[in-house]
C-alpha atoms as a PDB file:
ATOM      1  CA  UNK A   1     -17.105 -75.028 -57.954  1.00  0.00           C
ATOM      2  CA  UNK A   2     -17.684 -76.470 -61.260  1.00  0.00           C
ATOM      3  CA  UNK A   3     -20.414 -75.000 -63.121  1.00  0.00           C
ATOM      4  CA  UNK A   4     -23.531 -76.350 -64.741  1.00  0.00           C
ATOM      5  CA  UNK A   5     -23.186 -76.768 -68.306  1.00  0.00           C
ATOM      6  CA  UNK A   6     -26.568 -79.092 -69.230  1.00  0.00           C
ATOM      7  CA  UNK A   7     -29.354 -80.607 -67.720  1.00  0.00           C
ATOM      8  CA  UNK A   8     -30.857 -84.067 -68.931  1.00  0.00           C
ATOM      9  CA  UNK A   9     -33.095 -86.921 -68.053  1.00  0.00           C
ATOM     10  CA  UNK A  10     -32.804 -90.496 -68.243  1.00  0.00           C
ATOM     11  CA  UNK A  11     -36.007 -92.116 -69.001  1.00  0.00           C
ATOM     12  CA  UNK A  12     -35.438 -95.245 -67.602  1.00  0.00           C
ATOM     13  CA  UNK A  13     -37.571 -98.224 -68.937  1.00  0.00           C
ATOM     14  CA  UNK A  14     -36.042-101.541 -67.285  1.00  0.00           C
ATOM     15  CA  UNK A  15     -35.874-101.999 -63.594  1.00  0.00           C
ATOM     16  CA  UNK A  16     -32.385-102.700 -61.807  1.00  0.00           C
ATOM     17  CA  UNK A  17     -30.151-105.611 -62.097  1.00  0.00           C
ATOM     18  CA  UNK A  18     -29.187-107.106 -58.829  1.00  0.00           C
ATOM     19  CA  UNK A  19     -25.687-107.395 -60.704  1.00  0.00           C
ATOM     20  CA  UNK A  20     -25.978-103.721 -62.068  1.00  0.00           C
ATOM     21  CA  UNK A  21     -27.093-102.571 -58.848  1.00  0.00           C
ATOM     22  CA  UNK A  22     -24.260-103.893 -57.102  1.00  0.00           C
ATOM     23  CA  UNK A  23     -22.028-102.967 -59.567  1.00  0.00           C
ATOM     24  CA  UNK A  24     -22.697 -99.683 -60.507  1.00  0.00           C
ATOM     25  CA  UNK A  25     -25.279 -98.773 -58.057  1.00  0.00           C
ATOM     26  CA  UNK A  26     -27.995 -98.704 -60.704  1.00  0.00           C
ATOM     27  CA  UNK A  27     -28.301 -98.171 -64.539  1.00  0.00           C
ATOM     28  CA  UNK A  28     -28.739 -94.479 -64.378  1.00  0.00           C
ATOM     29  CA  UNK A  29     -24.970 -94.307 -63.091  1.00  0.00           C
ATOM     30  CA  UNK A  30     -24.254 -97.057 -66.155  1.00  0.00           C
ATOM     31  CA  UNK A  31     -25.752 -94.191 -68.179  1.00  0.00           C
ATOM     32  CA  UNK A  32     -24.473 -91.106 -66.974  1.00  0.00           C
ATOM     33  CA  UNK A  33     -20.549 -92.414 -66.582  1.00  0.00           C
ATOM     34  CA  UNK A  34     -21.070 -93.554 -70.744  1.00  0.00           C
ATOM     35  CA  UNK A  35     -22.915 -89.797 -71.686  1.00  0.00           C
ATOM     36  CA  UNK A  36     -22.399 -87.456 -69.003  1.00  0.00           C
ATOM     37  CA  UNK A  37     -19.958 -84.631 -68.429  1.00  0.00           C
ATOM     38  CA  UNK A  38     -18.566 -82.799 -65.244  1.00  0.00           C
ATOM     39  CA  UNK A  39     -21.082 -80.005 -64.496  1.00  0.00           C
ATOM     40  CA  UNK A  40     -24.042 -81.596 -65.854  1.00  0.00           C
ATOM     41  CA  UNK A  41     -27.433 -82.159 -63.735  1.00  0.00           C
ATOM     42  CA  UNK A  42     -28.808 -85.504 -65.092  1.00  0.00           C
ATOM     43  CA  UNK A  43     -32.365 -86.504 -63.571  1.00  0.00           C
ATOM     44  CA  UNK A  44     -33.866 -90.153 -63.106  1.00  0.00           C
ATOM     45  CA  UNK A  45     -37.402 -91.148 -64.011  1.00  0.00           C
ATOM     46  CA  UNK A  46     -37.914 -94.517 -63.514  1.00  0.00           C
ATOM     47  CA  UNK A  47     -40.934 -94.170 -66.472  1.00  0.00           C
ATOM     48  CA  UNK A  48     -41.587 -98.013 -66.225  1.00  0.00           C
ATOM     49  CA  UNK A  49     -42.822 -97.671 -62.496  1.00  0.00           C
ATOM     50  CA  UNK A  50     -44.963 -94.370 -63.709  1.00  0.00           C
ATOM     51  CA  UNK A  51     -42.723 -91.429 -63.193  1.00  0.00           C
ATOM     52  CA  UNK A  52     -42.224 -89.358 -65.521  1.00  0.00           C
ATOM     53  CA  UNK A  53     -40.938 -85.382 -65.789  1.00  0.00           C
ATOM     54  CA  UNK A  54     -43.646 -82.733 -65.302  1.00  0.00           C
ATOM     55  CA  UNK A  55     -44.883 -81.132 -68.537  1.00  0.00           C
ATOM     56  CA  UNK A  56     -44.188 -77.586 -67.496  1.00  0.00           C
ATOM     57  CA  UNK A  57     -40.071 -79.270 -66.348  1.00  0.00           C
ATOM     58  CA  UNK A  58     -39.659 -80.119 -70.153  1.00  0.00           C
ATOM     59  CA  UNK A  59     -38.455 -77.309 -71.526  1.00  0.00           C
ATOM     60  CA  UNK A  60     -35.623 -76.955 -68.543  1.00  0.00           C
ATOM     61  CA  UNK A  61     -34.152 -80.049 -70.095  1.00  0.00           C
ATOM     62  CA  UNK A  62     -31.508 -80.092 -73.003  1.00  0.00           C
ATOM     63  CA  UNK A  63     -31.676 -83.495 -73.816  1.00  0.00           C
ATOM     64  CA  UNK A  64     -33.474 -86.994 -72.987  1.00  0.00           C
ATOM     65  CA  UNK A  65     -32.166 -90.738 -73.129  1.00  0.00           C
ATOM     66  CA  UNK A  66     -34.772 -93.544 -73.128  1.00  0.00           C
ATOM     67  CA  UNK A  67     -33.207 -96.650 -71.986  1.00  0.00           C
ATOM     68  CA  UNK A  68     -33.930-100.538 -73.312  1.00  0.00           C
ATOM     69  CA  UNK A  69     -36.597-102.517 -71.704  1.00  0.00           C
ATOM     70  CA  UNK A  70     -37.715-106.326 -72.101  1.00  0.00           C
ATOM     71  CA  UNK A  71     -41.236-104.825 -72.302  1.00  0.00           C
ATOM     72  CA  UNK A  72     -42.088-104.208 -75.892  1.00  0.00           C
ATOM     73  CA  UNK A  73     -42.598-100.583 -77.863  1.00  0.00           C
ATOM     74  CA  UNK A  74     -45.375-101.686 -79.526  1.00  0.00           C
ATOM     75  CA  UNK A  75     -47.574-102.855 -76.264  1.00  0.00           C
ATOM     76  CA  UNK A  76     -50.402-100.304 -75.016  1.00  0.00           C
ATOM     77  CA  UNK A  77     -49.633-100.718 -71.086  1.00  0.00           C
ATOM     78  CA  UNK A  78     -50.062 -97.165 -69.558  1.00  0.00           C
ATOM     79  CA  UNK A  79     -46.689 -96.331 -68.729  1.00  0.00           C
ATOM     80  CA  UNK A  80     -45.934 -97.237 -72.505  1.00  0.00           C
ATOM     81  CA  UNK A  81     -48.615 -94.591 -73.654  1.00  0.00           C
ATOM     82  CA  UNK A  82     -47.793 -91.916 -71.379  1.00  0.00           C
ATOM     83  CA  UNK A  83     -44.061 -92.441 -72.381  1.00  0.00           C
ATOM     84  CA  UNK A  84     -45.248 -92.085 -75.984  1.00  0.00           C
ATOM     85  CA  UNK A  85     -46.975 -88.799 -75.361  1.00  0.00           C
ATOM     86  CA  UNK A  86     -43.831 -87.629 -73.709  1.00  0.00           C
ATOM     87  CA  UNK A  87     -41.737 -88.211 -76.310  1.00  0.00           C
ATOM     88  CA  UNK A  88     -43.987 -86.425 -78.672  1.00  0.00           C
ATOM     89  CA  UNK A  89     -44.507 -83.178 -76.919  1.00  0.00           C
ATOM     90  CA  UNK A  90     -40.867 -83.724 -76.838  1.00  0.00           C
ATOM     91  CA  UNK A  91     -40.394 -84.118 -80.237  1.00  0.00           C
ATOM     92  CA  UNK A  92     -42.563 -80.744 -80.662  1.00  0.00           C
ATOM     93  CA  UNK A  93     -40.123 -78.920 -78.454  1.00  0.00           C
ATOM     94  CA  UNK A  94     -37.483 -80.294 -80.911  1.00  0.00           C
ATOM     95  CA  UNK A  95     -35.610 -80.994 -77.452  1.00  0.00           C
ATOM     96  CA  UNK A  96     -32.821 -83.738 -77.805  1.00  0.00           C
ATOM     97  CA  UNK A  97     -33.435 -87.442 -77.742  1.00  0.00           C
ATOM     98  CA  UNK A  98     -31.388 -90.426 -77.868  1.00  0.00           C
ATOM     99  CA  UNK A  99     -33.326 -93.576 -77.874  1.00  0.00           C
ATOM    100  CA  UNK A 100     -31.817 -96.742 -77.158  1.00  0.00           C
ATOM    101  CA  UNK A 101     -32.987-100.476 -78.303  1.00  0.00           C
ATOM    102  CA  UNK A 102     -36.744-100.176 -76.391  1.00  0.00           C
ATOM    103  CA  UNK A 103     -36.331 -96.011 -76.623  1.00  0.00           C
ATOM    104  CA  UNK A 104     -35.603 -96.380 -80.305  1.00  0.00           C
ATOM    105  CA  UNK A 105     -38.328 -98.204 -81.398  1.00  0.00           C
ATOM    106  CA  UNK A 106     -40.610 -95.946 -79.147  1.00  0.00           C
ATOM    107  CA  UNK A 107     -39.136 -93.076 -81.324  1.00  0.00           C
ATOM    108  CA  UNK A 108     -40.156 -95.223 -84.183  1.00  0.00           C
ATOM    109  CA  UNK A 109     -43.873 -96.068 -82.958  1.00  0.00           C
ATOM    110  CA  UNK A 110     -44.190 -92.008 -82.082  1.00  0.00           C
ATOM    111  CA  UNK A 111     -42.382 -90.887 -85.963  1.00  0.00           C
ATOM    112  CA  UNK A 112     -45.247 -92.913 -87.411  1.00  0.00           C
ATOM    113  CA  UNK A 113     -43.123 -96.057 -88.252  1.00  0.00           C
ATOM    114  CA  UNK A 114     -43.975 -99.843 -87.723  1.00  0.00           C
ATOM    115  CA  UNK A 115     -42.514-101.709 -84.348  1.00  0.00           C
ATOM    116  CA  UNK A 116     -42.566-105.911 -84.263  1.00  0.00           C
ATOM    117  CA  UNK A 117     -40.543-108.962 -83.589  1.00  0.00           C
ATOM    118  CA  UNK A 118     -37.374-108.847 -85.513  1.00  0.00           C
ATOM    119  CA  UNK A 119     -37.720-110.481 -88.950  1.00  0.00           C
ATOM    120  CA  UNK A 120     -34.211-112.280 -88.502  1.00  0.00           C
ATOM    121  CA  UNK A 121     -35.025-113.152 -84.768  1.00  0.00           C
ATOM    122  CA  UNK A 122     -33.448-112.006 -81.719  1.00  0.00           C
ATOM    123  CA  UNK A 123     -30.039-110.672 -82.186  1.00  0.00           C
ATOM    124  CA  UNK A 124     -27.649-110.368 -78.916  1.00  0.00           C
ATOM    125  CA  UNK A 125     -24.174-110.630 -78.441  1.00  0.00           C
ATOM    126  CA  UNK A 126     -21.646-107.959 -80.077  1.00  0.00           C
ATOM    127  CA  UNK A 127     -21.763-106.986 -83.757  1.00  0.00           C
ATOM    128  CA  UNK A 128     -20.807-104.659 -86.363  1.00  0.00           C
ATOM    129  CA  UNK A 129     -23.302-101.920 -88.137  1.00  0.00           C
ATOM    130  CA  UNK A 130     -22.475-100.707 -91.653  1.00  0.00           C
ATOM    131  CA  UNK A 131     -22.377 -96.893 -91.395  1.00  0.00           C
ATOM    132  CA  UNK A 132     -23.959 -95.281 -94.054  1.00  0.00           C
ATOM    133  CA  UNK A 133     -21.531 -92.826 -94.971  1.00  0.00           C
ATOM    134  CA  UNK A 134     -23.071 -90.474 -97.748  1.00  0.00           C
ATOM    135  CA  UNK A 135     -25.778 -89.439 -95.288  1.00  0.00           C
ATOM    136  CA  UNK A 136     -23.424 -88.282 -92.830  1.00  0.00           C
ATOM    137  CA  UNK A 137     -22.592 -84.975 -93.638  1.00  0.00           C
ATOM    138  CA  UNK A 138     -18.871 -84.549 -92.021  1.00  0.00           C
ATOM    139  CA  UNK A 139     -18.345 -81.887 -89.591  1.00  0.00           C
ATOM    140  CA  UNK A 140     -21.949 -83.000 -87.738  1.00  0.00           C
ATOM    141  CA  UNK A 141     -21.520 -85.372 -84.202  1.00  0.00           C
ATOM    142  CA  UNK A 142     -20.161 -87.872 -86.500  1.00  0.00           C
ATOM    143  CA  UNK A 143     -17.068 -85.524 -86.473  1.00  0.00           C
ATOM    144  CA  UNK A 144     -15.331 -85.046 -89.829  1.00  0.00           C
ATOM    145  CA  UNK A 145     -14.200 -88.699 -90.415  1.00  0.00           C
ATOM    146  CA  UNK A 146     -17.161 -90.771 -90.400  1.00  0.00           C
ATOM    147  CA  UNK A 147     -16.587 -94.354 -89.736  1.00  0.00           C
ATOM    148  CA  UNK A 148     -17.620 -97.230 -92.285  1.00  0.00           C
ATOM    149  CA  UNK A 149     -18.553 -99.621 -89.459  1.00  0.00           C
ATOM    150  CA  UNK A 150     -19.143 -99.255 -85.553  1.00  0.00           C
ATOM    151  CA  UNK A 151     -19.091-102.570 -83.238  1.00  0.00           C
ATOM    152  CA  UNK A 152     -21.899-102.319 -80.852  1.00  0.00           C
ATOM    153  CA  UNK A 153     -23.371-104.325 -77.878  1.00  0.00           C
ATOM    154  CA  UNK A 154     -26.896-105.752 -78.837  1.00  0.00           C
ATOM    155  CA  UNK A 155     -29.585-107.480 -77.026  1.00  0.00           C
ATOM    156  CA  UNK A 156     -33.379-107.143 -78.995  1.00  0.00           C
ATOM    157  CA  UNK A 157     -35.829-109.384 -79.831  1.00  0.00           C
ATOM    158  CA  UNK A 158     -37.793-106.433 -81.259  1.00  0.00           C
ATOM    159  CA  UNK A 159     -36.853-104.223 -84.305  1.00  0.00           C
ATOM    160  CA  UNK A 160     -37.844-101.384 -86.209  1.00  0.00           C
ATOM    161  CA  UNK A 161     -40.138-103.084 -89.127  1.00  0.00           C
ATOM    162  CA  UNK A 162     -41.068 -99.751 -91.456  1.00  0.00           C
ATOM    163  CA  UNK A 163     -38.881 -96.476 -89.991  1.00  0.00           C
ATOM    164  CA  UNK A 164     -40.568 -93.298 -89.677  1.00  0.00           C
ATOM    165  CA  UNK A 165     -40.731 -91.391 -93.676  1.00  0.00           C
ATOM    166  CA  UNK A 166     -38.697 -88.657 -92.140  1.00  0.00           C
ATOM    167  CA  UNK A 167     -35.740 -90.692 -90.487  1.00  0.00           C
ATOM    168  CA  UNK A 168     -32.302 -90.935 -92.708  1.00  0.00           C
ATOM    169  CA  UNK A 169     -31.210 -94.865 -91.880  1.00  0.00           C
ATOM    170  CA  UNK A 170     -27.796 -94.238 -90.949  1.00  0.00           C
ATOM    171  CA  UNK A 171     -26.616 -97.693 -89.882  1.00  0.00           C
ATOM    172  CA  UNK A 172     -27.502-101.681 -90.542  1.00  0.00           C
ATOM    173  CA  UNK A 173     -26.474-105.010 -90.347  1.00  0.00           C
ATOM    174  CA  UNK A 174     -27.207-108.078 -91.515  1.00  0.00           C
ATOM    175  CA  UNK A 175     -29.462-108.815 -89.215  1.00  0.00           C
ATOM    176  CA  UNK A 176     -31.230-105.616 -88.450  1.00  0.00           C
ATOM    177  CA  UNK A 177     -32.247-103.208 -91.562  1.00  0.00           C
ATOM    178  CA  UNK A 178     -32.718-100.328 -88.859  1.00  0.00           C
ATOM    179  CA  UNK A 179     -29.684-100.295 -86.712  1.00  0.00           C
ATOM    180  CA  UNK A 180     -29.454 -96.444 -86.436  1.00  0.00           C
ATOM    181  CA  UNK A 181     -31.771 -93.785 -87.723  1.00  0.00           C
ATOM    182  CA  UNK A 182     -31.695 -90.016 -87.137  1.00  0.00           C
ATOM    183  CA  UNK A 183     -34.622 -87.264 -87.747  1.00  0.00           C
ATOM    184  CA  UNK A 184     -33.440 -83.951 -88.226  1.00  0.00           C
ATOM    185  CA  UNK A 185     -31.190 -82.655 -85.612  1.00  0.00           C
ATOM    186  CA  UNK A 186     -32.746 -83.809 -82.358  1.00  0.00           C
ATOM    187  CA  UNK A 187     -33.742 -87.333 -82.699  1.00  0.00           C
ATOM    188  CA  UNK A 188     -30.917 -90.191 -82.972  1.00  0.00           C
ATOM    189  CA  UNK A 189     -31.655 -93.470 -82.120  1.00  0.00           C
ATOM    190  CA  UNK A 190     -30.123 -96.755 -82.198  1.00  0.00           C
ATOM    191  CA  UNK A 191     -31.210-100.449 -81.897  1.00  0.00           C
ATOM    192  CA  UNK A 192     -28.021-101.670 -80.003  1.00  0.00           C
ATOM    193  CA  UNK A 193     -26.062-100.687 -76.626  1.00  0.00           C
ATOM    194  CA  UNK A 194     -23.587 -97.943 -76.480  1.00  0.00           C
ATOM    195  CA  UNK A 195     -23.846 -97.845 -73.037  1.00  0.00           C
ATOM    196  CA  UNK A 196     -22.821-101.079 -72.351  1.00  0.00           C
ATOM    197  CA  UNK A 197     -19.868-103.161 -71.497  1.00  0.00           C
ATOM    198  CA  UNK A 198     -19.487-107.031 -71.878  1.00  0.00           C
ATOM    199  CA  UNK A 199     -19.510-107.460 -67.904  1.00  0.00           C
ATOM    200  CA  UNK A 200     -23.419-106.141 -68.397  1.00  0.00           C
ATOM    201  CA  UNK A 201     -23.907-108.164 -71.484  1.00  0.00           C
ATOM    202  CA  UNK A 202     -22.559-111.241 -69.901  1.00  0.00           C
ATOM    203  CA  UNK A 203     -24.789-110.541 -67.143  1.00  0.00           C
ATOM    204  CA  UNK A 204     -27.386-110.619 -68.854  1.00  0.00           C
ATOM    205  CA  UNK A 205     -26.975-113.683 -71.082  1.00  0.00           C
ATOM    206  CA  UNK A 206     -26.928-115.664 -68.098  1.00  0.00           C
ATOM    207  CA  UNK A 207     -30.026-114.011 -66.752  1.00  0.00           C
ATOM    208  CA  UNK A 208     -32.429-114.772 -69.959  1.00  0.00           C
ATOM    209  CA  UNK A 209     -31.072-117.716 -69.763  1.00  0.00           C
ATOM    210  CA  UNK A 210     -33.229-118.403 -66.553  1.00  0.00           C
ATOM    211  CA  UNK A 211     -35.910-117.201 -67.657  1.00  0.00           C
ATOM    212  CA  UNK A 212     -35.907-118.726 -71.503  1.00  0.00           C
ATOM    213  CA  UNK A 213     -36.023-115.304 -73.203  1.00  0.00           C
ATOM    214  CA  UNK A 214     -34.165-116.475 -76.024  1.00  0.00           C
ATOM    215  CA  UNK A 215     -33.154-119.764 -76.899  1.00  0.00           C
ATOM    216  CA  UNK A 216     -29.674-121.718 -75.148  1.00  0.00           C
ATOM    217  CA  UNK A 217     -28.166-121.886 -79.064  1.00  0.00           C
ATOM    218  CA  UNK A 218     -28.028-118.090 -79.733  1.00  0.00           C
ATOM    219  CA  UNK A 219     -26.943-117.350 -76.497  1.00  0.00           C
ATOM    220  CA  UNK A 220     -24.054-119.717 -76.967  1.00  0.00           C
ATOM    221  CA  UNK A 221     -23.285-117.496 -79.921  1.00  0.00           C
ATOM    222  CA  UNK A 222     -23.425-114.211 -77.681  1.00  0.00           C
ATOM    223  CA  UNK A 223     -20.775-115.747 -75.226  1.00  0.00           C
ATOM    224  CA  UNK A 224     -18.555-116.623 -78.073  1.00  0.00           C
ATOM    225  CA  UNK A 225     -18.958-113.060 -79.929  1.00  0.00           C
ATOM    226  CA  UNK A 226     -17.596-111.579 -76.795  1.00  0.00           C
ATOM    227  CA  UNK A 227     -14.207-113.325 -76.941  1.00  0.00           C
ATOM    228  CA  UNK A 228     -13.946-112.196 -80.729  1.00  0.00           C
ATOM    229  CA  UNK A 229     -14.726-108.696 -81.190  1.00  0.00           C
ATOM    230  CA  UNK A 230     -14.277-105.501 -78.958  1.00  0.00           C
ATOM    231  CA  UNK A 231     -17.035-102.899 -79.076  1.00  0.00           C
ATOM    232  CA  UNK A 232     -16.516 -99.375 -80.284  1.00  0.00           C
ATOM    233  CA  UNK A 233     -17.288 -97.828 -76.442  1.00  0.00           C
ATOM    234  CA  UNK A 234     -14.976 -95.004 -76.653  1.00  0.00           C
ATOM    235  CA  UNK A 235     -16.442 -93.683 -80.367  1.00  0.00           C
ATOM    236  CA  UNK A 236     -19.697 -94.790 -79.173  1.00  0.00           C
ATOM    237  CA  UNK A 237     -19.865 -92.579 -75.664  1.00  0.00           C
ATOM    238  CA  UNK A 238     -18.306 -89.729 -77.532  1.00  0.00           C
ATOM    239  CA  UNK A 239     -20.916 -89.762 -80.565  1.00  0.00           C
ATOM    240  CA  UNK A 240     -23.389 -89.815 -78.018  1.00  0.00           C
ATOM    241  CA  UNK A 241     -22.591 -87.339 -75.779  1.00  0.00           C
ATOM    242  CA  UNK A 242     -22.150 -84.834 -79.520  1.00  0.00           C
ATOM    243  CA  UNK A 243     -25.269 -85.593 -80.204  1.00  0.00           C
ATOM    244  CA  UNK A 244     -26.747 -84.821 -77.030  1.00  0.00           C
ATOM    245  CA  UNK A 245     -24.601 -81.631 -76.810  1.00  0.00           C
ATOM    246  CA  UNK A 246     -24.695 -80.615 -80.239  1.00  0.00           C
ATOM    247  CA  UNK A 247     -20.786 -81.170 -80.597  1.00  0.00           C
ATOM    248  CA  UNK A 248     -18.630 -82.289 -83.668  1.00  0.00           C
ATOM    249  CA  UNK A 249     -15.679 -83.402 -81.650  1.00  0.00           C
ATOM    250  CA  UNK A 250     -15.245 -87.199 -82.609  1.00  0.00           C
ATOM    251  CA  UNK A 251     -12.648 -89.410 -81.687  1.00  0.00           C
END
């Protein structure tokens, strides 16, 4: 009998893929095969359709991951507040969050930062971020050689405008200012993908396609990125999961 090491949440904010379903049986096991360990009791709330961890539950919890959403961060639907007021009795707890593309710029709108359509315009497709190396202090979930670039998986037509005064900017591109921020200890947050693969990001290409997200010509450019470069999963997953588990192993 293996024995629990961690409990965590996903916070999911996007339904199901008919792709990803099949696939993978859902995006919580897309998330918990990229951050999860053997022993570990990760929960689902499906936040988008209203569920959402009990406030006396929190503090059980070691860490939380919210997940990307085509809804935007900025938008005042209910689910989007209560998710908001999660995240900042959360953030009072000091528990563990890693916010992904939608969950980063909720991290943002909660910090006290400014949320909006990206000033450069959508970005998706893979793509490198600058690390910003003399804010990484070596030994932390960075490990003790901290990279000058990661390639990630992105997929945003929002962005983190003004970041919250107390986040450290950690990563950027030339299309995003805000790629990766961290506050203190227990909030890290990034604007692309770790989680994902190119079969997902192909996948979903085609679908905004459909439904004329973004436009055909930058799409075109996401196909052809994903012939050209390989994403950093394996660096990615493992950064993550330090993070979350207040590690410094990096590979």
């Amino acid at each position: 009998m293996v024995k629990q090491t961690g409990r965590y949440a996903l916070l999911q904010a996007t339904p199901d893929s008919e792709f990803v379903k099949e696939m993978y049986g859902g995006y919580f096991n897309v998330f918990v095969s990229a951050f999860g360990d053997e022993g570990e009791q990760w929960d689902l709330f499906r936040v988008i359709d209203g569920e959402f961890p009990c406030e006396d539950d929190l503090e059980g919890y070691d860490g939380f991951v919210i997940s990307g959403s085509l809804h935007d961060a900025f938008a005042e639907e209910d689910w989007i507040i209560e998710l908001c007021s999660v995240c900042q009795k959360l953030d009072v707890m000091k528990k563990k969050i890693l916010g992904i593309c939608f969950g980063h710029q909720i991290i943002c709108r909660v910090r006290g930062g400014k949320v909006g359509r990206a000033r450069r315009g959508p970005d998706m497709g893979l793509g490198n971020i600058t690390i910003v190396q003399d804010l990484i202090e070596p030994g932390g979930y960075f490990g003790e050689e901290v990279p000058e670039s990661l390639s990630i998986i992105k997929c945003h037509r929002d962005e983190v405008l003004e970041p919250p005064e107390s986040a450290k900017v950690i990563g950027f591109s030339g299309k995003c200012d805000a790629e990766i921020f961290s506050v203190e200890d227990h909030l890290l947050c990034f604007q692309g993908h770790p989680e994902y693969n190119k079969e997902i990001l192909l996948e979903i290409i085609d679908r905004v396609n459909k439904i004329k997200f973004i436009e055909g010509e930058l799409l075109e450019k996401a196909k052809g990125s994903v012939e050209k470069i390989e994403p950093d999963t394996q660096r990615l997953h493992v950064l993550c999961k330090n993070f979350l588990k207040g590690r410094t192993n990096f590979v």
